[in-house]
PDB file of N, CA and C in Angstrom:
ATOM      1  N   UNK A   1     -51.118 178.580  53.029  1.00  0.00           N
ATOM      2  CA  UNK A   1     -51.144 179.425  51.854  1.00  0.00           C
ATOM      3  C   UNK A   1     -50.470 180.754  52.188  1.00  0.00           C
ATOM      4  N   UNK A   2     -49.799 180.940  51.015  1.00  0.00           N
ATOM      5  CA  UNK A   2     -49.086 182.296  51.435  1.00  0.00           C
ATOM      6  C   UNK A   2     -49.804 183.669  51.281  1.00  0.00           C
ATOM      7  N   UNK A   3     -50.249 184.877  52.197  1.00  0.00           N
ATOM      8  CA  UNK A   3     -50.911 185.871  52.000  1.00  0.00           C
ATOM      9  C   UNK A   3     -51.991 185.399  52.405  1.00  0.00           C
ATOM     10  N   UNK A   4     -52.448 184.521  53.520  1.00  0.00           N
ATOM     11  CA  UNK A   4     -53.483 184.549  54.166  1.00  0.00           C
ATOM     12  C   UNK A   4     -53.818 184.404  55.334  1.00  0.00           C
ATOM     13  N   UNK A   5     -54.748 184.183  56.345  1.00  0.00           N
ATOM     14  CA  UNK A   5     -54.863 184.103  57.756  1.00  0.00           C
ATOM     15  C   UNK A   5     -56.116 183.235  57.738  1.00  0.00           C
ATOM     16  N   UNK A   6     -55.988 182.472  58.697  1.00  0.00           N
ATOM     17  CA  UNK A   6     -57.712 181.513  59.138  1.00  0.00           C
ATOM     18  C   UNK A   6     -57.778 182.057  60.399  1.00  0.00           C
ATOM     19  N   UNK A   7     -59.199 182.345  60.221  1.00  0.00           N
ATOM     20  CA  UNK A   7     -59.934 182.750  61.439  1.00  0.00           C
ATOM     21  C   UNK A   7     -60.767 181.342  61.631  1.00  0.00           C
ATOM     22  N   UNK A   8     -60.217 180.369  62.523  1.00  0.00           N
ATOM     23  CA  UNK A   8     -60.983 179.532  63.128  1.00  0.00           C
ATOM     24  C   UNK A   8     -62.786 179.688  63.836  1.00  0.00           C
ATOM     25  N   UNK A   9     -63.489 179.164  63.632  1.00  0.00           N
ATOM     26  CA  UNK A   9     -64.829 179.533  64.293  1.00  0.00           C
ATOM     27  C   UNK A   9     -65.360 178.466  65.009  1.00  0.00           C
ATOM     28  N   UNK A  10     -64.942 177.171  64.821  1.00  0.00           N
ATOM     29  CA  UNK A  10     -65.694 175.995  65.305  1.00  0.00           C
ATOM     30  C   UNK A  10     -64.655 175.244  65.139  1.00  0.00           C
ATOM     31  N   UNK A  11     -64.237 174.036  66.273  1.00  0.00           N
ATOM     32  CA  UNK A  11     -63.466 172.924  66.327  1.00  0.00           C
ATOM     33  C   UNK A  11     -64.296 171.697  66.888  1.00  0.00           C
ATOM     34  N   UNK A  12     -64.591 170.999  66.228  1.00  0.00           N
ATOM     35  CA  UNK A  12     -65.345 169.603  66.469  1.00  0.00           C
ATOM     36  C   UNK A  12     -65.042 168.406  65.842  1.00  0.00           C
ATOM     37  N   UNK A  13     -65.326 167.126  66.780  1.00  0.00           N
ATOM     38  CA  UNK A  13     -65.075 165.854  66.000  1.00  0.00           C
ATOM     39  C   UNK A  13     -66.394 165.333  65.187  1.00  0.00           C
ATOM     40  N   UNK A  14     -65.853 164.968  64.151  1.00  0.00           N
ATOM     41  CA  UNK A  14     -67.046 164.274  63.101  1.00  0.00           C
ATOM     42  C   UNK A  14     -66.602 163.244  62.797  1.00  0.00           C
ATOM     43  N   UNK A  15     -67.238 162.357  61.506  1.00  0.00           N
ATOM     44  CA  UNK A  15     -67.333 161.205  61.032  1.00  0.00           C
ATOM     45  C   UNK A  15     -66.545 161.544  60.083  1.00  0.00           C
ATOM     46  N   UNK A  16     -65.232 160.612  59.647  1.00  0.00           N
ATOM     47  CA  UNK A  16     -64.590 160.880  58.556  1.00  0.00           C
ATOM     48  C   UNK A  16     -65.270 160.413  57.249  1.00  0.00           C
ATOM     49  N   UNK A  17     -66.259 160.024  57.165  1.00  0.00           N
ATOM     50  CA  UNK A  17     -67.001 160.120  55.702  1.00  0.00           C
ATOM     51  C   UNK A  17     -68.558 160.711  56.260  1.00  0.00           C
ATOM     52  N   UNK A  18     -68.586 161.723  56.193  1.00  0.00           N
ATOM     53  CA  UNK A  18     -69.534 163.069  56.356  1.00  0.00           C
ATOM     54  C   UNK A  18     -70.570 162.991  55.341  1.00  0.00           C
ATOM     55  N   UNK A  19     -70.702 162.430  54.508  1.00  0.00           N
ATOM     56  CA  UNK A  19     -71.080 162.780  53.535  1.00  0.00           C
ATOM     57  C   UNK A  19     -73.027 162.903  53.923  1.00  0.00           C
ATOM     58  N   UNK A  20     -73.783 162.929  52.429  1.00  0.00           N
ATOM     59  CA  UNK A  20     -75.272 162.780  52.745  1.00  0.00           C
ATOM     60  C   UNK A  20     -76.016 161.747  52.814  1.00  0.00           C
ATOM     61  N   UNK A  21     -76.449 161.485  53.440  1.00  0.00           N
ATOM     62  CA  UNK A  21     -77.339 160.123  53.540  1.00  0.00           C
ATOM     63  C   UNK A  21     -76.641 158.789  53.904  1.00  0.00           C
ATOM     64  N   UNK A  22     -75.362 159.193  54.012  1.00  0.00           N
ATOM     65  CA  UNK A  22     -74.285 157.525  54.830  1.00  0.00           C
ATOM     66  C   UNK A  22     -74.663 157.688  56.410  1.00  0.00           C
ATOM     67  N   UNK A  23     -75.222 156.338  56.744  1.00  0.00           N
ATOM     68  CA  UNK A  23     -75.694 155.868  57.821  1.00  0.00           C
ATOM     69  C   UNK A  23     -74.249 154.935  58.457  1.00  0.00           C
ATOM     70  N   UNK A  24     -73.921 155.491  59.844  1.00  0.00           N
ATOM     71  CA  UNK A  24     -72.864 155.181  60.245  1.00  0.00           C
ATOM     72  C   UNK A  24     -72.372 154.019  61.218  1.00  0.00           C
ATOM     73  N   UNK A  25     -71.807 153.299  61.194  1.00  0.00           N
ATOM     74  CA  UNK A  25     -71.985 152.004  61.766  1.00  0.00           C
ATOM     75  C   UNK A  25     -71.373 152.293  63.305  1.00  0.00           C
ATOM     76  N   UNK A  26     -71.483 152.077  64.689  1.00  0.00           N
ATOM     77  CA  UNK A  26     -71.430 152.059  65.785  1.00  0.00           C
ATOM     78  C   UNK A  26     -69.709 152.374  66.233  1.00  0.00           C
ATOM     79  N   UNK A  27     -69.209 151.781  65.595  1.00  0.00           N
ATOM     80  CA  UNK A  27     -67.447 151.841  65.280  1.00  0.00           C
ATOM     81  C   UNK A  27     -66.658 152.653  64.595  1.00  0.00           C
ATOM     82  N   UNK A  28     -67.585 153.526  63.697  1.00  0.00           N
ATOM     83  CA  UNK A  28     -66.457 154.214  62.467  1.00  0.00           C
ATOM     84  C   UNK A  28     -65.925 155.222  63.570  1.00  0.00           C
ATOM     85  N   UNK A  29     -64.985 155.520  63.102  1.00  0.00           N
ATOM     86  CA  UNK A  29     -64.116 156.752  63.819  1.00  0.00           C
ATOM     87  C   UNK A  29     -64.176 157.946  63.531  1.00  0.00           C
ATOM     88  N   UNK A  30     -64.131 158.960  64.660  1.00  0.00           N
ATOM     89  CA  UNK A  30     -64.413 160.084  64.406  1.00  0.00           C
ATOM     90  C   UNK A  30     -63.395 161.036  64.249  1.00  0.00           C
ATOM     91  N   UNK A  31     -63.098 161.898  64.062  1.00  0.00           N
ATOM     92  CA  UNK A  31     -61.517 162.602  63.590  1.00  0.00           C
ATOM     93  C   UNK A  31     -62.136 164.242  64.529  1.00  0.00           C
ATOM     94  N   UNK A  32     -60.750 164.995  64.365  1.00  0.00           N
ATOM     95  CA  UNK A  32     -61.234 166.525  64.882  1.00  0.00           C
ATOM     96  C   UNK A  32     -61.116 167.133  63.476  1.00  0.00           C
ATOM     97  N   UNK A  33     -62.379 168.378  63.458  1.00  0.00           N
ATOM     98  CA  UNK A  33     -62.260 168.859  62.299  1.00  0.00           C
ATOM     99  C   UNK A  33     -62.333 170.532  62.710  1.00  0.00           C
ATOM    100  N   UNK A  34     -61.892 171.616  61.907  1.00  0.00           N
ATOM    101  CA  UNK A  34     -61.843 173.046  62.314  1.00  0.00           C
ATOM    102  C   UNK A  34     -62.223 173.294  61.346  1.00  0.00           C
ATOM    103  N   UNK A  35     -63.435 174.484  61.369  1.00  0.00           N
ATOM    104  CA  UNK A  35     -63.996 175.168  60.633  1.00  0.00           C
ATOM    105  C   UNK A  35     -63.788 176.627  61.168  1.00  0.00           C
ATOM    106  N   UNK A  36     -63.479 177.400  59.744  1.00  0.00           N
ATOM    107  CA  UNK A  36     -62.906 178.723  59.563  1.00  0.00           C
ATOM    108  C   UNK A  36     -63.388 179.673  58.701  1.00  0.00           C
ATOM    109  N   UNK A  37     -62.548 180.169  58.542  1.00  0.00           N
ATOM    110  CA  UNK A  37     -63.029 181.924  57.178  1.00  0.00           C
ATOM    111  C   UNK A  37     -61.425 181.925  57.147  1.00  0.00           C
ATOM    112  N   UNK A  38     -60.846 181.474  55.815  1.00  0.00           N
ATOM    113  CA  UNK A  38     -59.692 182.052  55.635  1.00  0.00           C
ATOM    114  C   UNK A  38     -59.630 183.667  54.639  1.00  0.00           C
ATOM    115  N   UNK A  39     -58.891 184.238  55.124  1.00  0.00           N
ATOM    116  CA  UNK A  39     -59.247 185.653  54.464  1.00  0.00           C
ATOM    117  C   UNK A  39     -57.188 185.954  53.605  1.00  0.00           C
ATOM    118  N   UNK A  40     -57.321 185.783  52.111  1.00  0.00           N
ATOM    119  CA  UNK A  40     -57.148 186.029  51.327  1.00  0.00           C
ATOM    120  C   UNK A  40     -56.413 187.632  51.069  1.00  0.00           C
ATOM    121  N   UNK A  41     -55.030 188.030  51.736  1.00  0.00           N
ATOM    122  CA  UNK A  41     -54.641 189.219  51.417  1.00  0.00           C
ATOM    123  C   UNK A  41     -54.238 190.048  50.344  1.00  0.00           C
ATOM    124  N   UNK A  42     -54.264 189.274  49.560  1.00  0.00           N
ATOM    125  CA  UNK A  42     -53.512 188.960  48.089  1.00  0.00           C
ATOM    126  C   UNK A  42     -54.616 189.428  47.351  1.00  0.00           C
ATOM    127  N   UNK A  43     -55.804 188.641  47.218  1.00  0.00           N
ATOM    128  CA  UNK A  43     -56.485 188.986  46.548  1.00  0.00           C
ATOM    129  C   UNK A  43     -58.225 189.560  46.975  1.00  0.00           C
ATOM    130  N   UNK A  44     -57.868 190.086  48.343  1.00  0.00           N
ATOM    131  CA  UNK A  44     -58.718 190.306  49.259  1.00  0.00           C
ATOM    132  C   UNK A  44     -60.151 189.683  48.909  1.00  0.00           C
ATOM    133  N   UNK A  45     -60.560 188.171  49.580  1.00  0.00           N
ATOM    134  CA  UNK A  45     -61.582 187.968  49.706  1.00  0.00           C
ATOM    135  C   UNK A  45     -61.556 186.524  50.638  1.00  0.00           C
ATOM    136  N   UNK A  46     -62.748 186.492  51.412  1.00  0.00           N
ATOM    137  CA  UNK A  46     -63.297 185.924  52.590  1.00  0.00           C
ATOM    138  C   UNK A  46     -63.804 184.134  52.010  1.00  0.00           C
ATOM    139  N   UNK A  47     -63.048 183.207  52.212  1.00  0.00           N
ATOM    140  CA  UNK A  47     -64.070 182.118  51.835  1.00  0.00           C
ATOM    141  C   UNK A  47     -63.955 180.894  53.387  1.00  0.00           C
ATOM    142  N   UNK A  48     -65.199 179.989  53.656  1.00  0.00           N
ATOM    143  CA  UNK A  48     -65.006 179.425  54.493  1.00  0.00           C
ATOM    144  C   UNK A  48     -64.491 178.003  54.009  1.00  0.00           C
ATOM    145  N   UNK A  49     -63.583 177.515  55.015  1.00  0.00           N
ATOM    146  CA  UNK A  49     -62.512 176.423  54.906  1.00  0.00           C
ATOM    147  C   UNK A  49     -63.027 175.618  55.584  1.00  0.00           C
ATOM    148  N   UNK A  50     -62.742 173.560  55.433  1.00  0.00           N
ATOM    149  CA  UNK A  50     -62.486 173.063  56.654  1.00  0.00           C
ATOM    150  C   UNK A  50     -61.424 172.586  56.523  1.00  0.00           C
ATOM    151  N   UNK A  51     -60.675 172.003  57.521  1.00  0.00           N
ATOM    152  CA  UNK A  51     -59.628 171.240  57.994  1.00  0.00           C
ATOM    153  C   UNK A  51     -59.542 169.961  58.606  1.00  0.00           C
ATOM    154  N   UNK A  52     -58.683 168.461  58.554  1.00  0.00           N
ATOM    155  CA  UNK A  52     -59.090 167.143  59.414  1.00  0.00           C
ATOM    156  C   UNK A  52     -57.678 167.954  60.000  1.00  0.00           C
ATOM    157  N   UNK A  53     -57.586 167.723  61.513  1.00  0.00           N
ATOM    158  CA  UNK A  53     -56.915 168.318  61.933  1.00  0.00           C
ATOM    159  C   UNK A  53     -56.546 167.208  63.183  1.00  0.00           C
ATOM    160  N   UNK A  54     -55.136 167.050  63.946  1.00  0.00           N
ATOM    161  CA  UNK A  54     -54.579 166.286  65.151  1.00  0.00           C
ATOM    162  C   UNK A  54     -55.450 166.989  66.312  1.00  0.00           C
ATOM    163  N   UNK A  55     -55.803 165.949  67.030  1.00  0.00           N
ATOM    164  CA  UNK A  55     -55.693 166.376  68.455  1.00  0.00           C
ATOM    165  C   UNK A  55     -54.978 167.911  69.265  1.00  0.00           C
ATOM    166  N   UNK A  56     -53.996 167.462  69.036  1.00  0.00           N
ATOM    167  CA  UNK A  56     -52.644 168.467  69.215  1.00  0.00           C
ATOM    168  C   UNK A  56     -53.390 169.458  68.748  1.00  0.00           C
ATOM    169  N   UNK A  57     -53.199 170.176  67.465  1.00  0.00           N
ATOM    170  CA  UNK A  57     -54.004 170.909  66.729  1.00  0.00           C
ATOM    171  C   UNK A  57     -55.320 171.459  67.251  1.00  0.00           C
ATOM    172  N   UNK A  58     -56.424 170.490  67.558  1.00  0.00           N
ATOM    173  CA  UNK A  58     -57.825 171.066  67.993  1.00  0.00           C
ATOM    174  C   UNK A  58     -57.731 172.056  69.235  1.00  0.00           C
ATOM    175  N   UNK A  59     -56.481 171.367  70.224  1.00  0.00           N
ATOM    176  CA  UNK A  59     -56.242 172.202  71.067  1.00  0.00           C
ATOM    177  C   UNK A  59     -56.225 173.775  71.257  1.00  0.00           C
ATOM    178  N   UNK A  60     -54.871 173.576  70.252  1.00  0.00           N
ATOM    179  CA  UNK A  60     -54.536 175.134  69.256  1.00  0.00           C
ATOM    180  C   UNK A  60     -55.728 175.852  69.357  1.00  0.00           C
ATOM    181  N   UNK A  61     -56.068 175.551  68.153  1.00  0.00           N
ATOM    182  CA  UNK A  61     -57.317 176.286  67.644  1.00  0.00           C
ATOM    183  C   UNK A  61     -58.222 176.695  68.540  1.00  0.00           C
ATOM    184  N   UNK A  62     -58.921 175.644  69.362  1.00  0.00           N
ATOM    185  CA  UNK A  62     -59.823 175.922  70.445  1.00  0.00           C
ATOM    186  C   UNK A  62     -59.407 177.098  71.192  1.00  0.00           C
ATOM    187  N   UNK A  63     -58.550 177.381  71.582  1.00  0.00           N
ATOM    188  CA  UNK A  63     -57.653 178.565  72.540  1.00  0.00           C
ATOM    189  C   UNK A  63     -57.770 179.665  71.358  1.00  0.00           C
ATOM    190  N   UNK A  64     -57.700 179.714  70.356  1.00  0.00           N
ATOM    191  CA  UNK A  64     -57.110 180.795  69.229  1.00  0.00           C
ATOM    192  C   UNK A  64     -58.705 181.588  68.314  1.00  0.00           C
ATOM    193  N   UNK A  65     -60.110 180.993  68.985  1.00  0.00           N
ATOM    194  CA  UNK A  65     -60.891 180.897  68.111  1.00  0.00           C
ATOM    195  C   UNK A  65     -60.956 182.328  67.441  1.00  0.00           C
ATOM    196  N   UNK A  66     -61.859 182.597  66.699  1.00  0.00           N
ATOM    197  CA  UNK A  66     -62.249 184.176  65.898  1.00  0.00           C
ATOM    198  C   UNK A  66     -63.651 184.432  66.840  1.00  0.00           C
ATOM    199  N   UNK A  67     -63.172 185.434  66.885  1.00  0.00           N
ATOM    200  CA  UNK A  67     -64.820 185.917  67.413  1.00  0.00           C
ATOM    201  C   UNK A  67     -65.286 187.285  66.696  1.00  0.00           C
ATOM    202  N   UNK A  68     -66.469 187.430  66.559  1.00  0.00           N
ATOM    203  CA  UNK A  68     -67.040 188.431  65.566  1.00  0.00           C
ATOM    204  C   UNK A  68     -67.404 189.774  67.005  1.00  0.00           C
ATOM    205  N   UNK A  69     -66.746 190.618  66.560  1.00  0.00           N
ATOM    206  CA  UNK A  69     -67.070 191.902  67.337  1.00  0.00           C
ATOM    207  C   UNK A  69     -67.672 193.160  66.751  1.00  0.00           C
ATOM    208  N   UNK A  70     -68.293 193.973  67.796  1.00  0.00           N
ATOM    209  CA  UNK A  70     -69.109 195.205  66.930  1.00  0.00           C
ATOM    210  C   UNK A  70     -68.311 196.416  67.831  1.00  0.00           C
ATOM    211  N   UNK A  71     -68.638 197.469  66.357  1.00  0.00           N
ATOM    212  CA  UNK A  71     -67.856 198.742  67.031  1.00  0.00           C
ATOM    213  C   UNK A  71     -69.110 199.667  66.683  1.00  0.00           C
ATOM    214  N   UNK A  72     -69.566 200.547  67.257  1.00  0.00           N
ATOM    215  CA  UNK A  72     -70.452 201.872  67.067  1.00  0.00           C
ATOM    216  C   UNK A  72     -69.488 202.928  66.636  1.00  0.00           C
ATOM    217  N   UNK A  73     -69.768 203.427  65.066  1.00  0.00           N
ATOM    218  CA  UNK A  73     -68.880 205.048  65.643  1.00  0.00           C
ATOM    219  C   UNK A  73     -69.610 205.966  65.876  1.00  0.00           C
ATOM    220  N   UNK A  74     -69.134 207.152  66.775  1.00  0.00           N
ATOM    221  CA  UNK A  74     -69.597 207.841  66.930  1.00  0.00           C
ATOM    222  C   UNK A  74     -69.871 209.242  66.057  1.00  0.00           C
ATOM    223  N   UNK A  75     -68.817 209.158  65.047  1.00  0.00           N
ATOM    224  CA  UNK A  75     -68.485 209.859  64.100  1.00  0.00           C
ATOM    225  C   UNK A  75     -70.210 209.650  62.674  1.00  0.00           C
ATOM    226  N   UNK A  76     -70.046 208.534  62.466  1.00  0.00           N
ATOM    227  CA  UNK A  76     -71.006 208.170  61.127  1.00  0.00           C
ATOM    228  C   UNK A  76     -72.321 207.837  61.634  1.00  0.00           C
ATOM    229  N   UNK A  77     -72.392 207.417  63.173  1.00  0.00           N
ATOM    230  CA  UNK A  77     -73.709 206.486  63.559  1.00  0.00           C
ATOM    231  C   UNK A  77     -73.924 205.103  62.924  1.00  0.00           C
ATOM    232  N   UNK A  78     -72.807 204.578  62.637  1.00  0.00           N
ATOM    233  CA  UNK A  78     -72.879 202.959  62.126  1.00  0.00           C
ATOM    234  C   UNK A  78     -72.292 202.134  62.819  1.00  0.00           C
ATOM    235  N   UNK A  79     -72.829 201.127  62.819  1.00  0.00           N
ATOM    236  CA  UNK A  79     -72.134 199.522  63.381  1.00  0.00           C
ATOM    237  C   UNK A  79     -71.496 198.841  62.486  1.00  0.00           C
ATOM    238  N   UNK A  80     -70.319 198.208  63.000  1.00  0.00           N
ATOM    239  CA  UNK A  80     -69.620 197.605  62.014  1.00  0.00           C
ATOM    240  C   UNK A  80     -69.072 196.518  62.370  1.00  0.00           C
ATOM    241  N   UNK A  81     -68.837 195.282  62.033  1.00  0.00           N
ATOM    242  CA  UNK A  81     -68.468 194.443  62.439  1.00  0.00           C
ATOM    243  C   UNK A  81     -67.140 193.872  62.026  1.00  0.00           C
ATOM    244  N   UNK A  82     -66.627 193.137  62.846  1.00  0.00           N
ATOM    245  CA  UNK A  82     -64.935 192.566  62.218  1.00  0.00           C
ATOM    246  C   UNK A  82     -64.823 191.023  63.262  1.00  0.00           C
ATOM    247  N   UNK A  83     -63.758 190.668  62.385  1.00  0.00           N
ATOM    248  CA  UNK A  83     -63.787 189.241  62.403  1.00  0.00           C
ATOM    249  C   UNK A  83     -62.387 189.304  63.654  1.00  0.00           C
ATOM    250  N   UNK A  84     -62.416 189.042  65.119  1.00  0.00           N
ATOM    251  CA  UNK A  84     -61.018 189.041  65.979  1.00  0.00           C
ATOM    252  C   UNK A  84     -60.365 187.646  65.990  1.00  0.00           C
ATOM    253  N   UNK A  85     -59.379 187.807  66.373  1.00  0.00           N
ATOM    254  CA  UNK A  85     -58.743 186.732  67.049  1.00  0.00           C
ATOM    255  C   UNK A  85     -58.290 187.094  68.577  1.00  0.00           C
ATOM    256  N   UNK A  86     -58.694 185.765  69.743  1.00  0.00           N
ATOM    257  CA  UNK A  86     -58.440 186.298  71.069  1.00  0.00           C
ATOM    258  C   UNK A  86     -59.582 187.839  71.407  1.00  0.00           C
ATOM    259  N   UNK A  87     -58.397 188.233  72.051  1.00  0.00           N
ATOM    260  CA  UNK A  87     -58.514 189.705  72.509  1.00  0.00           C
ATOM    261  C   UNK A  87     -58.249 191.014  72.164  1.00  0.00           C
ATOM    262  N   UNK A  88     -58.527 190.910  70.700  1.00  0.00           N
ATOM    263  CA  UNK A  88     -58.178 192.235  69.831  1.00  0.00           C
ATOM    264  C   UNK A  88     -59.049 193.046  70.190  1.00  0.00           C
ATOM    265  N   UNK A  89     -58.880 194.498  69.998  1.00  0.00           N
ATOM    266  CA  UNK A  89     -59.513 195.502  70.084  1.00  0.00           C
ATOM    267  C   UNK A  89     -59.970 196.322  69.095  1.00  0.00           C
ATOM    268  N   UNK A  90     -61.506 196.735  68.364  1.00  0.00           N
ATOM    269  CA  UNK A  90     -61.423 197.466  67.121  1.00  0.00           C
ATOM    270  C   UNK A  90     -61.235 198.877  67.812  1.00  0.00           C
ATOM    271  N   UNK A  91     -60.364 199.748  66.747  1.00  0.00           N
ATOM    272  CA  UNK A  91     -60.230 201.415  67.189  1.00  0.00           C
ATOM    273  C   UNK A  91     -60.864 201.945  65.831  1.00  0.00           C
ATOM    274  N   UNK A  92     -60.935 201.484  64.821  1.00  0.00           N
ATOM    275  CA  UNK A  92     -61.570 201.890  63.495  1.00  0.00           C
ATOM    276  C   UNK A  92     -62.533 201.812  63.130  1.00  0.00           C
ATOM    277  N   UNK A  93     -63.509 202.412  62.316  1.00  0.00           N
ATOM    278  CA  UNK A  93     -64.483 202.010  61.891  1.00  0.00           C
ATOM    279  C   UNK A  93     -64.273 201.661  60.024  1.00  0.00           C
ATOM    280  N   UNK A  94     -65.488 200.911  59.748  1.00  0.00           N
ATOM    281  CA  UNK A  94     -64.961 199.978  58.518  1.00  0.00           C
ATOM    282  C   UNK A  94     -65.900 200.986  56.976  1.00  0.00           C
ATOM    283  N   UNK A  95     -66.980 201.840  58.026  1.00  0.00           N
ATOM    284  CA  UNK A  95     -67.349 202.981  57.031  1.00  0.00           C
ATOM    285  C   UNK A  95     -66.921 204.251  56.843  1.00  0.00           C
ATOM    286  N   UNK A  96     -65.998 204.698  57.860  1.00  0.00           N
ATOM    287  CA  UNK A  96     -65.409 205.733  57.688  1.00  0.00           C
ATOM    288  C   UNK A  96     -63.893 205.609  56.700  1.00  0.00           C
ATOM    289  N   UNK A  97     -63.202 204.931  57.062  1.00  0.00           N
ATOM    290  CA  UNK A  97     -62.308 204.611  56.579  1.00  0.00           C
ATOM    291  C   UNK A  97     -62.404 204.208  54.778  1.00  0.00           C
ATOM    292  N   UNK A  98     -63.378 203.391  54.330  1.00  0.00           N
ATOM    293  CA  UNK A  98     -63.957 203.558  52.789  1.00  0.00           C
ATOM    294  C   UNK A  98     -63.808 204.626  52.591  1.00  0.00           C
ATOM    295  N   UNK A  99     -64.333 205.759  52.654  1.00  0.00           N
ATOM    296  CA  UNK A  99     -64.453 206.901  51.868  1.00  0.00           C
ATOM    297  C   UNK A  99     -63.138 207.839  51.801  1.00  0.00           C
TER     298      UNK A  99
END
């Protein structure tokens, strides 16, 4: 999608019919699936995604995950949290910057 980013959070194999209450027979096959937060620049807002995704792919992702980080400022006395990818660094805070 154009104007957006996935923040990957979880890469796992499941049952390709997931559904509720299907009882699974010893053989069905399992696929890789990625679960995310794609975040919406366009129309700024946060929704969570999944994906059936290749092998190849789970790889990716696994290496790329989002990780949720906290910043203290020292300025407001608040914690704030943000969604990384890798090894990002927050320098901002997310209540100062609002006002």
């Amino acid at each position: 999608m154009i104007g957006s980013t996935f923040y990957p959070i979880s890469v796992s194999k499941a049952y390709t019919n997931r559904r509720k209450g299907i009882r699974h027979r010893p053989n069905t096959k399992k696929v890789w699936f990625v679960y995310g937060y794609e975040h919406d620049e366009i129309e700024d807002e946060l929704s969570f995604k999944s994906y059936r995704i290749n092998p190849i792919k789970a790889l990716y992702h696994k290496m790329n995950m989002a990780k949720i980080k906290e910043y203290y400022c020292k300025d407001c006395k608040e914690t704030s949290y943000c969604l990384t990818k890798g090894f990002e660094k927050i320098n901002e805070c997310s209540y100062c910057n609002s006002d």
